[in-house]
C-alpha atoms as a PDB file:
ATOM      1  CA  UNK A   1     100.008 135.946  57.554  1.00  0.00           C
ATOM      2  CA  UNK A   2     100.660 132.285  57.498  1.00  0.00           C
ATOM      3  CA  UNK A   3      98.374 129.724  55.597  1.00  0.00           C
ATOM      4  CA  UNK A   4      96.050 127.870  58.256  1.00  0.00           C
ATOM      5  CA  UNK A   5      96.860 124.146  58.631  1.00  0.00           C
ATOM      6  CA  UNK A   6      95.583 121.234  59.824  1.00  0.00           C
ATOM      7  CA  UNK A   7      96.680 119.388  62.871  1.00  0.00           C
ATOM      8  CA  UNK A   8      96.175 116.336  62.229  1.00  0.00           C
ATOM      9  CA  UNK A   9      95.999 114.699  58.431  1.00  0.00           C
ATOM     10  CA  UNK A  10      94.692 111.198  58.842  1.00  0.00           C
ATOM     11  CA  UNK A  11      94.873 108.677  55.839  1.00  0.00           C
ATOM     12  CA  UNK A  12      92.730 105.541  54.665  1.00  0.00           C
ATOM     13  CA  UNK A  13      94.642 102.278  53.892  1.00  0.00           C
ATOM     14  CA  UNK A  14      93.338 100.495  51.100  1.00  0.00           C
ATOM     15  CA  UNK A  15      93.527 102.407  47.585  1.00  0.00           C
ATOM     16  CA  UNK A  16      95.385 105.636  49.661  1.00  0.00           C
ATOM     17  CA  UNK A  17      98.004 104.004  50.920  1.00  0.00           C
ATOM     18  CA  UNK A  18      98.857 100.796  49.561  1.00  0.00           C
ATOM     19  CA  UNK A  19      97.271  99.374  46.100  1.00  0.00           C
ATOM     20  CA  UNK A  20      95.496  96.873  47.277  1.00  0.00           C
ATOM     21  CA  UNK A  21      92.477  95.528  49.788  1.00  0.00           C
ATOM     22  CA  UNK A  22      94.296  94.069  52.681  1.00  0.00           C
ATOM     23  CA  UNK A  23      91.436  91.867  53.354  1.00  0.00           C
ATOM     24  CA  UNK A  24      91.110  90.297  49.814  1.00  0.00           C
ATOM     25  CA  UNK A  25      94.391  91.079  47.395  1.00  0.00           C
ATOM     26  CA  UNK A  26      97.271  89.584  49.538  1.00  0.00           C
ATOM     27  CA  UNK A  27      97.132  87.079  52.022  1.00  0.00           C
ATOM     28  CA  UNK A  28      98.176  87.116  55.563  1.00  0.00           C
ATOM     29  CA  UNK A  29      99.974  86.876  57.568  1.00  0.00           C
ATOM     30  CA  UNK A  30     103.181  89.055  56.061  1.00  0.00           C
ATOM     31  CA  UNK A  31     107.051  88.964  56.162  1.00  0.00           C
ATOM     32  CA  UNK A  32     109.719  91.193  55.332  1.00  0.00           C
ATOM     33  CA  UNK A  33     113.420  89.818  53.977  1.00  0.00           C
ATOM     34  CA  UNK A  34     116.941  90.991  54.656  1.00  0.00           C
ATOM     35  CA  UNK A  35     116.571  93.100  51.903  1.00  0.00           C
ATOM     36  CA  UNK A  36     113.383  94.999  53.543  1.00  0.00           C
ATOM     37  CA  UNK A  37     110.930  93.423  50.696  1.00  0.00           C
ATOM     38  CA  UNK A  38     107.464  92.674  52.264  1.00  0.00           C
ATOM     39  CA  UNK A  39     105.515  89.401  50.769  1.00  0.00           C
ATOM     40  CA  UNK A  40     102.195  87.623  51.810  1.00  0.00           C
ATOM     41  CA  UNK A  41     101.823  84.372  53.013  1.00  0.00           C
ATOM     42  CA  UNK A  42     101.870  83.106  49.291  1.00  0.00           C
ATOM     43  CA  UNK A  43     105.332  84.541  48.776  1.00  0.00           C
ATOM     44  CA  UNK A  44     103.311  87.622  46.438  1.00  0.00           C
ATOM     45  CA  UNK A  45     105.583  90.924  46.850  1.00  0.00           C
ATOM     46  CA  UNK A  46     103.448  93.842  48.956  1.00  0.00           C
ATOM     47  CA  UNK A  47     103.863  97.407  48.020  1.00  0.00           C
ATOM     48  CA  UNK A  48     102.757 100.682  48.835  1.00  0.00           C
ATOM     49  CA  UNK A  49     102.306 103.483  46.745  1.00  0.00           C
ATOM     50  CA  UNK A  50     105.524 104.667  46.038  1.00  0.00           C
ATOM     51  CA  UNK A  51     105.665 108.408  47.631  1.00  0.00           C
ATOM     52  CA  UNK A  52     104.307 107.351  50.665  1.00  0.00           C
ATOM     53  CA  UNK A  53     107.045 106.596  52.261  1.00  0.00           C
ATOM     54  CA  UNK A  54     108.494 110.119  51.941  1.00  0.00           C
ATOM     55  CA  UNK A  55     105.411 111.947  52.508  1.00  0.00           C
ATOM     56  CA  UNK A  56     104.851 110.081  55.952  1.00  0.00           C
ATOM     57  CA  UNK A  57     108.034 111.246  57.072  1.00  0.00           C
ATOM     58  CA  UNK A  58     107.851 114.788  55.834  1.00  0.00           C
ATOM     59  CA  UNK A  59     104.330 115.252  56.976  1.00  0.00           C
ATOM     60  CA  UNK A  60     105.862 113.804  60.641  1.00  0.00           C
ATOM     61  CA  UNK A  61     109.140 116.202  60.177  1.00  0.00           C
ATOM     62  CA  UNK A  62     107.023 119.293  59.464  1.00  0.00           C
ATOM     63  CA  UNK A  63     104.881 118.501  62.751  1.00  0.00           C
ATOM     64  CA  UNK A  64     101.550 117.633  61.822  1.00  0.00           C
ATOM     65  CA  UNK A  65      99.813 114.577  63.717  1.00  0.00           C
ATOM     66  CA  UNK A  66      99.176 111.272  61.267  1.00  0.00           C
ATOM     67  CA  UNK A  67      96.558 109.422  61.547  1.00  0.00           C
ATOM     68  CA  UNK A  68      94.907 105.930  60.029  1.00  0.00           C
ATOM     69  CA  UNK A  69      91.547 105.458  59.391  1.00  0.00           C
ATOM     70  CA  UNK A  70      90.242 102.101  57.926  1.00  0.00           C
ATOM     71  CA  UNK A  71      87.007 100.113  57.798  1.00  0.00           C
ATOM     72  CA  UNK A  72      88.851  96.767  56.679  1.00  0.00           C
ATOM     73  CA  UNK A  73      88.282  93.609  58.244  1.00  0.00           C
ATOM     74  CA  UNK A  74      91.875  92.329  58.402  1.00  0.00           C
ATOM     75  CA  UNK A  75      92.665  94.087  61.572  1.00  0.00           C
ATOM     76  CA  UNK A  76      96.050  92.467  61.964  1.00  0.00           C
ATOM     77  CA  UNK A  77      97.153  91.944  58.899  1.00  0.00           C
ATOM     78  CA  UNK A  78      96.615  95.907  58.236  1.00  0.00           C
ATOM     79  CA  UNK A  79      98.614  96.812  61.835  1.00  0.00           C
ATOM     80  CA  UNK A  80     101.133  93.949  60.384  1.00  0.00           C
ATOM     81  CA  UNK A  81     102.162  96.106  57.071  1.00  0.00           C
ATOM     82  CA  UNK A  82     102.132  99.189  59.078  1.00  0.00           C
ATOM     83  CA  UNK A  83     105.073  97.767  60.975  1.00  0.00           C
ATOM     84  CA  UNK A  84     106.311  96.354  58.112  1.00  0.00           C
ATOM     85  CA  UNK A  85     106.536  99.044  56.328  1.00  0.00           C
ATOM     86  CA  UNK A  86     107.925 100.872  59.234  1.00  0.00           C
ATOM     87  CA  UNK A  87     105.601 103.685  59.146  1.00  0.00           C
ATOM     88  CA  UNK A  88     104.093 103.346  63.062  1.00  0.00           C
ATOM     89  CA  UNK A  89     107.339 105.735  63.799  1.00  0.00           C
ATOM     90  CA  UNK A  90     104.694 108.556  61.917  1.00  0.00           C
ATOM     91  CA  UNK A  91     101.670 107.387  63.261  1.00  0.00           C
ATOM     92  CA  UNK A  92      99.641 108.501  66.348  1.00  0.00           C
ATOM     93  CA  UNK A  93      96.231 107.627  65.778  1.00  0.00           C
ATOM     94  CA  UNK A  94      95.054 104.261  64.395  1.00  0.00           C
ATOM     95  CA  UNK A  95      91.462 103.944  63.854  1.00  0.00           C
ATOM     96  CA  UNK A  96      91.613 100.274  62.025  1.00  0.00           C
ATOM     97  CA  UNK A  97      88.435  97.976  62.555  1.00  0.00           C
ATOM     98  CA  UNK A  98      84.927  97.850  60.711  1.00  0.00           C
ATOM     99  CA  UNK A  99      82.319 100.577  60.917  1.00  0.00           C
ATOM    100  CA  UNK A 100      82.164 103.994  59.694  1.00  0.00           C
ATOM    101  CA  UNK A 101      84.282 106.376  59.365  1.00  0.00           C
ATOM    102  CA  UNK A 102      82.369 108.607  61.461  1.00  0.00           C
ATOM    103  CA  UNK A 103      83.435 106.646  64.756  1.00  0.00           C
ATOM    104  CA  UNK A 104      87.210 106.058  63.631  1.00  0.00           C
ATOM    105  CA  UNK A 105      86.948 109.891  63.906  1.00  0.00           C
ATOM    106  CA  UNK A 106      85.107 110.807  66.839  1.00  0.00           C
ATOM    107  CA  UNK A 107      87.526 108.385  68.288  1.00  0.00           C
ATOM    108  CA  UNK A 108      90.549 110.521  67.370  1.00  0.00           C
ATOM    109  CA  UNK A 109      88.722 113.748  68.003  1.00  0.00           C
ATOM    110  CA  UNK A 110      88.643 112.234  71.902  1.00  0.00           C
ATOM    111  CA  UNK A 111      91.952 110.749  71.937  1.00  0.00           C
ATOM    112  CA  UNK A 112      93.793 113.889  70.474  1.00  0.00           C
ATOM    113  CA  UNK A 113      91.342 116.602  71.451  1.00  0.00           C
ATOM    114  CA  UNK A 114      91.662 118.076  68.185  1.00  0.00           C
ATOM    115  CA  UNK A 115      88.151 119.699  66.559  1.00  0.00           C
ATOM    116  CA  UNK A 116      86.690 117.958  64.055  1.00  0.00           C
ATOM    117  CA  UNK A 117      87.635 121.029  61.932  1.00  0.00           C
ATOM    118  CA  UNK A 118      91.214 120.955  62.442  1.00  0.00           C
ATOM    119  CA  UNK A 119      91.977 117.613  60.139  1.00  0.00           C
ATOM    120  CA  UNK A 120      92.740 116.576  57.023  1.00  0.00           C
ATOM    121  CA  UNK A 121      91.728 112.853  55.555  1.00  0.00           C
ATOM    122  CA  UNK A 122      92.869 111.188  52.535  1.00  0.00           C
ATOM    123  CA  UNK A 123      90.514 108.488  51.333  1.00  0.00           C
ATOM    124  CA  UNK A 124      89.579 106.890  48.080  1.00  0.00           C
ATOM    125  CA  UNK A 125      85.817 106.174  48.761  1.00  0.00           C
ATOM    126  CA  UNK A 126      83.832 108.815  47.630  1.00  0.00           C
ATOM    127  CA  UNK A 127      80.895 107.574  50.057  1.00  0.00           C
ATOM    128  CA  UNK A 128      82.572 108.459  52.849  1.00  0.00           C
ATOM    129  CA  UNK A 129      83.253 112.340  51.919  1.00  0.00           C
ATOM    130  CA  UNK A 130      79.483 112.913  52.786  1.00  0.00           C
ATOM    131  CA  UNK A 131      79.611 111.043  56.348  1.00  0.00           C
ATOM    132  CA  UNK A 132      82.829 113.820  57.340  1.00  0.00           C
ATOM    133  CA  UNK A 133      81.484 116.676  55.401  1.00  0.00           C
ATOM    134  CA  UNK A 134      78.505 116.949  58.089  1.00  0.00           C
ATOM    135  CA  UNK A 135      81.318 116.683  61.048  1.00  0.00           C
ATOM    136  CA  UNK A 136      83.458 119.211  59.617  1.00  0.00           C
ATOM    137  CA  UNK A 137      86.540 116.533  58.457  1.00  0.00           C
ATOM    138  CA  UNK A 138      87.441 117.894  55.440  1.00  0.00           C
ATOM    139  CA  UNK A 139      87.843 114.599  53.046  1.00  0.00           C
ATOM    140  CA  UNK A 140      90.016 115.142  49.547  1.00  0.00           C
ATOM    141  CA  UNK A 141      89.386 112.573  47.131  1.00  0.00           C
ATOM    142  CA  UNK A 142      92.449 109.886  46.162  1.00  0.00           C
ATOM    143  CA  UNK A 143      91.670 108.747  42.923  1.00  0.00           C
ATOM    144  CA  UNK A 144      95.311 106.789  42.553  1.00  0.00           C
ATOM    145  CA  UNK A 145      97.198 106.314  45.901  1.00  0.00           C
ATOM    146  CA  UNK A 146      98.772 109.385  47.426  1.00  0.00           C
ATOM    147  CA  UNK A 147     101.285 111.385  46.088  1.00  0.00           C
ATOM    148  CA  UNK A 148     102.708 114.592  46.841  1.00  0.00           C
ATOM    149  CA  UNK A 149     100.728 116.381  44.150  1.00  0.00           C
ATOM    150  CA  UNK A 150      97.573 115.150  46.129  1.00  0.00           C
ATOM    151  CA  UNK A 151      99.266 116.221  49.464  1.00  0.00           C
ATOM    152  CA  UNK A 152      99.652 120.009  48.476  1.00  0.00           C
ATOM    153  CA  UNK A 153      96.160 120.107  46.863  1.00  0.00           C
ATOM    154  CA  UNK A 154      95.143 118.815  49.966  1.00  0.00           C
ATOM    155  CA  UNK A 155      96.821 121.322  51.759  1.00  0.00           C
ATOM    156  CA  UNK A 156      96.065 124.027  49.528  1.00  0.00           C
ATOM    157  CA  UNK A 157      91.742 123.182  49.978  1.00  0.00           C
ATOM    158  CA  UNK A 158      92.406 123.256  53.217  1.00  0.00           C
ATOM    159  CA  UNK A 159      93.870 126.677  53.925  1.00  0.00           C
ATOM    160  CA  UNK A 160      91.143 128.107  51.601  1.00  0.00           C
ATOM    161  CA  UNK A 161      88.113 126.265  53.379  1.00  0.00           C
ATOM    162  CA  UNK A 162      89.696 127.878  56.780  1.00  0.00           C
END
């Protein structure tokens, strides 16, 4: 018998993906050089976490559904680094604007069709584990960007919880 999985596994942004409040720690708008080395508008070098890359394009290879979900302000300059970063290639859902979490995901649920019950999210605000726990999102806790370590436990809670 196979381990149940989720469908989708959706991520937050700021403090998941990337270290950093898009609306606050860099400044917009954002460039990329030859070399493929993103910097902000005051010539500061942007980074993501570093495994994030890889896991994006695993997680896509393997054939689950990605997903963004972020409450930040800076609308375009978050869709900007997700370019940038060349990541929208993994992405199929992108919940970006102010509000709670609650309605990035009932969004998705609609869009995809998926049950609430049938994704994984990735976030670093504890507050928000409460909010998805009642609509049956199962929320694990990033406590330092995402890494692969996180991605199996992740993986692991969710296979027992089904």
């Amino acid at each position: 018998m196979s381990e149940k999985k989720p469908k989708l596994i959706a991520f937050d942004l700021d403090y998941t993906l990337w270290p950093f409040w898009v609306d606050t720690h860099v400044d917009p708008p954002f460039k990329k050089d030859k070399k493929g080395v993103v910097y902000d508008a005051s010539n500061k070098k942007v980074k993501c976490y570093p495994e994030v890359p890889k896991i994006l394009e695993q997680l896509h290879k393997e054939g689950y559904l990605i997903g963004v979900a972020s409450r930040t302000g800076e609308i375009d300059g978050a869709n900007q680094l997700l370019n940038l970063f060349d990541w929208n290639k993994y992405i199929t859902y992108k919940e970006i604007y102010p509000g709670s979490k609650n309605n990035h995901f009932s969004q998705i649920k609609k869009d995809s069709g998926l049950e609430y019950s049938e994704m994984l999210f990735f976030d670093d605000e504890h507050r928000n584990k409460a909010d998805l726990d009642k609509i049956g999102v199962l929320m694990i806790l990033v406590p330092n960007g995402v890494d692969k370590d996180l991605i199996k436990k992740g993986l692991k809670e969710y296979a027992s919880k089904s």
